[in-house]
Structures are given as C-alpha cells and as structure tokens.
N, C-alpha and C. Protein backbone atom coordinates (compact mmCIF):
# COMPACT_ATOMS: atom_id res chain seq x y z
N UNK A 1 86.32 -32.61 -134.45
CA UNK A 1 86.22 -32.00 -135.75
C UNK A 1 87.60 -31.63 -136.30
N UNK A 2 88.38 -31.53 -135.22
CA UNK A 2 90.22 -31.13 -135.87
C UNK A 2 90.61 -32.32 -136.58
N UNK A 3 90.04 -33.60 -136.38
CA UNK A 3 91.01 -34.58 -137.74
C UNK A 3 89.98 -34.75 -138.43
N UNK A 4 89.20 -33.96 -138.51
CA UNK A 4 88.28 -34.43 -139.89
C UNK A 4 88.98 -33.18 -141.13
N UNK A 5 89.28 -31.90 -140.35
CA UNK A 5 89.46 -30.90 -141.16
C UNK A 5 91.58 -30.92 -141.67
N UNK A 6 91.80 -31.63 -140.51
CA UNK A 6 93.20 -31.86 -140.96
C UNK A 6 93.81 -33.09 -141.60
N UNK A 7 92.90 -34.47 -141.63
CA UNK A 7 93.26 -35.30 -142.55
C UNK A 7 92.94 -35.23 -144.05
N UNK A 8 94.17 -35.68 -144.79
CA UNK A 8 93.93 -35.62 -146.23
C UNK A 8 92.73 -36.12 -146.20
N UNK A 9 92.46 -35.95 -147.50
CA UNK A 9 90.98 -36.61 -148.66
C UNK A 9 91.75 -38.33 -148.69
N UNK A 10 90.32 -38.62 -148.20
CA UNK A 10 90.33 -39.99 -148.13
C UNK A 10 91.12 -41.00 -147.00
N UNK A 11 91.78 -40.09 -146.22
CA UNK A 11 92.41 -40.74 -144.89
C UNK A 11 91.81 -40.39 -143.38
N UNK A 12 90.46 -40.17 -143.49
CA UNK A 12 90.16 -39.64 -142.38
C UNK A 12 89.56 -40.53 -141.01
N UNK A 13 89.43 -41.85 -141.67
CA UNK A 13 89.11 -43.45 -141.34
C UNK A 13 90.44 -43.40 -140.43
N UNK A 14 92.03 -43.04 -140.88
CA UNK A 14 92.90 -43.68 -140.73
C UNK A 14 93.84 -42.59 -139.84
N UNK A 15 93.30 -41.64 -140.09
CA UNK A 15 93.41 -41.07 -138.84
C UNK A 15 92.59 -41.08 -137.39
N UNK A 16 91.40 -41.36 -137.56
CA UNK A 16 90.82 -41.72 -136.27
C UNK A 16 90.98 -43.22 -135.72
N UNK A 17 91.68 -43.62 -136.58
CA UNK A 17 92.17 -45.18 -135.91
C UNK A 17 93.69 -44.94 -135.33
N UNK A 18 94.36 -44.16 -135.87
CA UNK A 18 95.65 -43.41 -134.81
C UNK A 18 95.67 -42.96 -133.82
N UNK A 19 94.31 -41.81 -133.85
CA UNK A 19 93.74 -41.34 -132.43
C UNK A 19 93.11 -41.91 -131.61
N UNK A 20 92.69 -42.94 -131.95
CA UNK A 20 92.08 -43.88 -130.74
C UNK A 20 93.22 -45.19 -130.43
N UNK A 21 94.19 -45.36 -131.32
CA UNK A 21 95.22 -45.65 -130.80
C UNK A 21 95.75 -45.31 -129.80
N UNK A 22 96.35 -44.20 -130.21
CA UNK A 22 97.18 -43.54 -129.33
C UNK A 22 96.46 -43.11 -128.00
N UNK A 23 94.73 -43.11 -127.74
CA UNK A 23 93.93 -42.84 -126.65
C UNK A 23 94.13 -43.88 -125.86
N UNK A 24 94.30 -45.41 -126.44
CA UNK A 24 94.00 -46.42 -125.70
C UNK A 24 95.42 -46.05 -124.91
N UNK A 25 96.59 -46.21 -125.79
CA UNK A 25 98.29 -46.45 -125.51
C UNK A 25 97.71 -45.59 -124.09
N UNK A 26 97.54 -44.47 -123.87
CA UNK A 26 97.53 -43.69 -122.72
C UNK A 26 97.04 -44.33 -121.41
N UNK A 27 96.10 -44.83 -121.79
CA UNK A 27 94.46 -45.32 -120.81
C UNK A 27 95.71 -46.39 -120.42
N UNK A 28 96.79 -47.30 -121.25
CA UNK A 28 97.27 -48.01 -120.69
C UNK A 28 98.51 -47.85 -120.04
N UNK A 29 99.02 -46.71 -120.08
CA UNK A 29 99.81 -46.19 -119.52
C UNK A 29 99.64 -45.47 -118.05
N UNK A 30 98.24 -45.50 -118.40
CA UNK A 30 97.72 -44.43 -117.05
C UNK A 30 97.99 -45.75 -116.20
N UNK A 31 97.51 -47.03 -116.16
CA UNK A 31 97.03 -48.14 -115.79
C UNK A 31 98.36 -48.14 -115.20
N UNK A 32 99.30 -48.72 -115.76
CA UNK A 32 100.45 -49.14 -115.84
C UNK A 32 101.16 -48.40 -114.62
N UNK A 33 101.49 -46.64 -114.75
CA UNK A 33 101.75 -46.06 -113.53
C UNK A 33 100.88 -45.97 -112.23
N UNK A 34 100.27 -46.56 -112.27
CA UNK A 34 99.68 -46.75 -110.98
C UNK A 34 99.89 -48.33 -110.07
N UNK A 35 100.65 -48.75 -111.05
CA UNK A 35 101.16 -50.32 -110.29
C UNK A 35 103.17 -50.18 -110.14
N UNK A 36 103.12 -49.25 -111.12
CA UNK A 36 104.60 -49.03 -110.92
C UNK A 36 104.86 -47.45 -110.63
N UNK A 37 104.47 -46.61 -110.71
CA UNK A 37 104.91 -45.59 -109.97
C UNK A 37 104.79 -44.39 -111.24
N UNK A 38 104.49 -43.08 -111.05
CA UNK A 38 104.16 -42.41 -111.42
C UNK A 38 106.01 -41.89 -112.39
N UNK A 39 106.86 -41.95 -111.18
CA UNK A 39 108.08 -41.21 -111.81
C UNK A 39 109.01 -42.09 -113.26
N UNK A 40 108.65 -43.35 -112.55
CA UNK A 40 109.36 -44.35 -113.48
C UNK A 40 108.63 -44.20 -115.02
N UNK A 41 107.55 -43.99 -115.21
CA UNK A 41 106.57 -44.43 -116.30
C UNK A 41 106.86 -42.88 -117.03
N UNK A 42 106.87 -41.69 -116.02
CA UNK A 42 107.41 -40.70 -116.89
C UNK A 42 109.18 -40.63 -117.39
N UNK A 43 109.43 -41.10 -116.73
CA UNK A 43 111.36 -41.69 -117.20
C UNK A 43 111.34 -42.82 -118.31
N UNK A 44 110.40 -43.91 -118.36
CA UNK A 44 109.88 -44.68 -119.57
C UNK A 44 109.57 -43.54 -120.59
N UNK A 45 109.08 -42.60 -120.88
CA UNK A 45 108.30 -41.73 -121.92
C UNK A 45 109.25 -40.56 -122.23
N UNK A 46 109.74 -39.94 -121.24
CA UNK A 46 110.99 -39.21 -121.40
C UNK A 46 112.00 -40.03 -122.33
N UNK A 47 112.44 -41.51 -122.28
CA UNK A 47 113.47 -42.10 -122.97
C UNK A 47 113.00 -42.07 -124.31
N UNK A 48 111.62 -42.64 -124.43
CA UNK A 48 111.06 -43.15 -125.63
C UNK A 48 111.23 -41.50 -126.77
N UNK A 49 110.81 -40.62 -126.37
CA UNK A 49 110.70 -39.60 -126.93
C UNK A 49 112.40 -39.00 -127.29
N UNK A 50 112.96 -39.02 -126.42
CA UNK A 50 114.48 -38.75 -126.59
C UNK A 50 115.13 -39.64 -127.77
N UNK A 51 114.76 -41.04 -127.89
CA UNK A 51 115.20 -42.34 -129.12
C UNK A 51 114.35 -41.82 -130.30
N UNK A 52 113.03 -41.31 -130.11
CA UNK A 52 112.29 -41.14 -131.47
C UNK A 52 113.31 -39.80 -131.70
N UNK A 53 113.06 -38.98 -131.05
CA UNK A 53 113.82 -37.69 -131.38
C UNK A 53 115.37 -37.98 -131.98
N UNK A 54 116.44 -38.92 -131.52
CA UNK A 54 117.24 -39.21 -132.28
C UNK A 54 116.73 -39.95 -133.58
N UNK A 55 116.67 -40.84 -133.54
CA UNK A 55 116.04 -41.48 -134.68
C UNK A 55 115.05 -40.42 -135.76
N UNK A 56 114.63 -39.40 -135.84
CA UNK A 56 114.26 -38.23 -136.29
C UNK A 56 115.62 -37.66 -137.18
N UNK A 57 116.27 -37.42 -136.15
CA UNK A 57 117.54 -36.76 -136.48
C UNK A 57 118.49 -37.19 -137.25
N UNK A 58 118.61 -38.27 -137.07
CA UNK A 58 119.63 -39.36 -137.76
C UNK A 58 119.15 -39.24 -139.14
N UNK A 59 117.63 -39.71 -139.64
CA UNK A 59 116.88 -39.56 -140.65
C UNK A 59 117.08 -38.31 -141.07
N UNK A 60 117.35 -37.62 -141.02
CA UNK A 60 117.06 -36.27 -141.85
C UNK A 60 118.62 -35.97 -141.78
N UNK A 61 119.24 -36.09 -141.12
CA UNK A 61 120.99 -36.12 -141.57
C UNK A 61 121.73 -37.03 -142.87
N UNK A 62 120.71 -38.38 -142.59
CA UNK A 62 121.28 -39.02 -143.50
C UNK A 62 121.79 -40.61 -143.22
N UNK A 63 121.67 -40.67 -141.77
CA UNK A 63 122.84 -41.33 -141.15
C UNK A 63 121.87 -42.96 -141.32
C-alpha cells in the first residue's frame, strides 16, 4: 500500500514495475552470491553505490 500512496497520479503502474524490478535484481543477486561468495557480491554493491553516489554528486555540482 506504500507505492500506491506515494506514487504520483497516474504513475502507479510504473512504479510497481520498478519494484518488482528491483525485487527480481535482488532474487538475482541472492543467486549470484551463492556461486561466488557472499563478500565479493557485497564489494560488487558497495562499488556500485559509491559510482551512483559520485555520479549524484557530480550532477548536482555541475560537473
């Protein structure tokens, strides 16, 4: 009921296609560390988040 009450009017289709996105991305991630190792896959996600977080930053500086 939280993305029904937090997506705009008329995007609420398009938010539950993000959230089940982003459910699968996991399910395949879960998958994934269990053939390669639990620490590596969190050092994969640690990086990814550190590049979005620059890339965040950069954007709103200007750069």
């Amino acid at each position: 009921m939280l993305i029904y009450s937090a997506a705009p009017d008329g995007r609420v289709n398009e938010s539950l296609g993000v959230c089940t996105a982003l459910t699968n991305l996991m399910q395949t991630l879960g998958l994934a560390s269990s053939g390669v190792g639990l620490w590596s896959l969190a050092w994969l996600i640690a990086i990814i988040m550190a590049a979005n977080g620059v890339y965040a930053l950069a954007d709103k500086v200007g750069i």
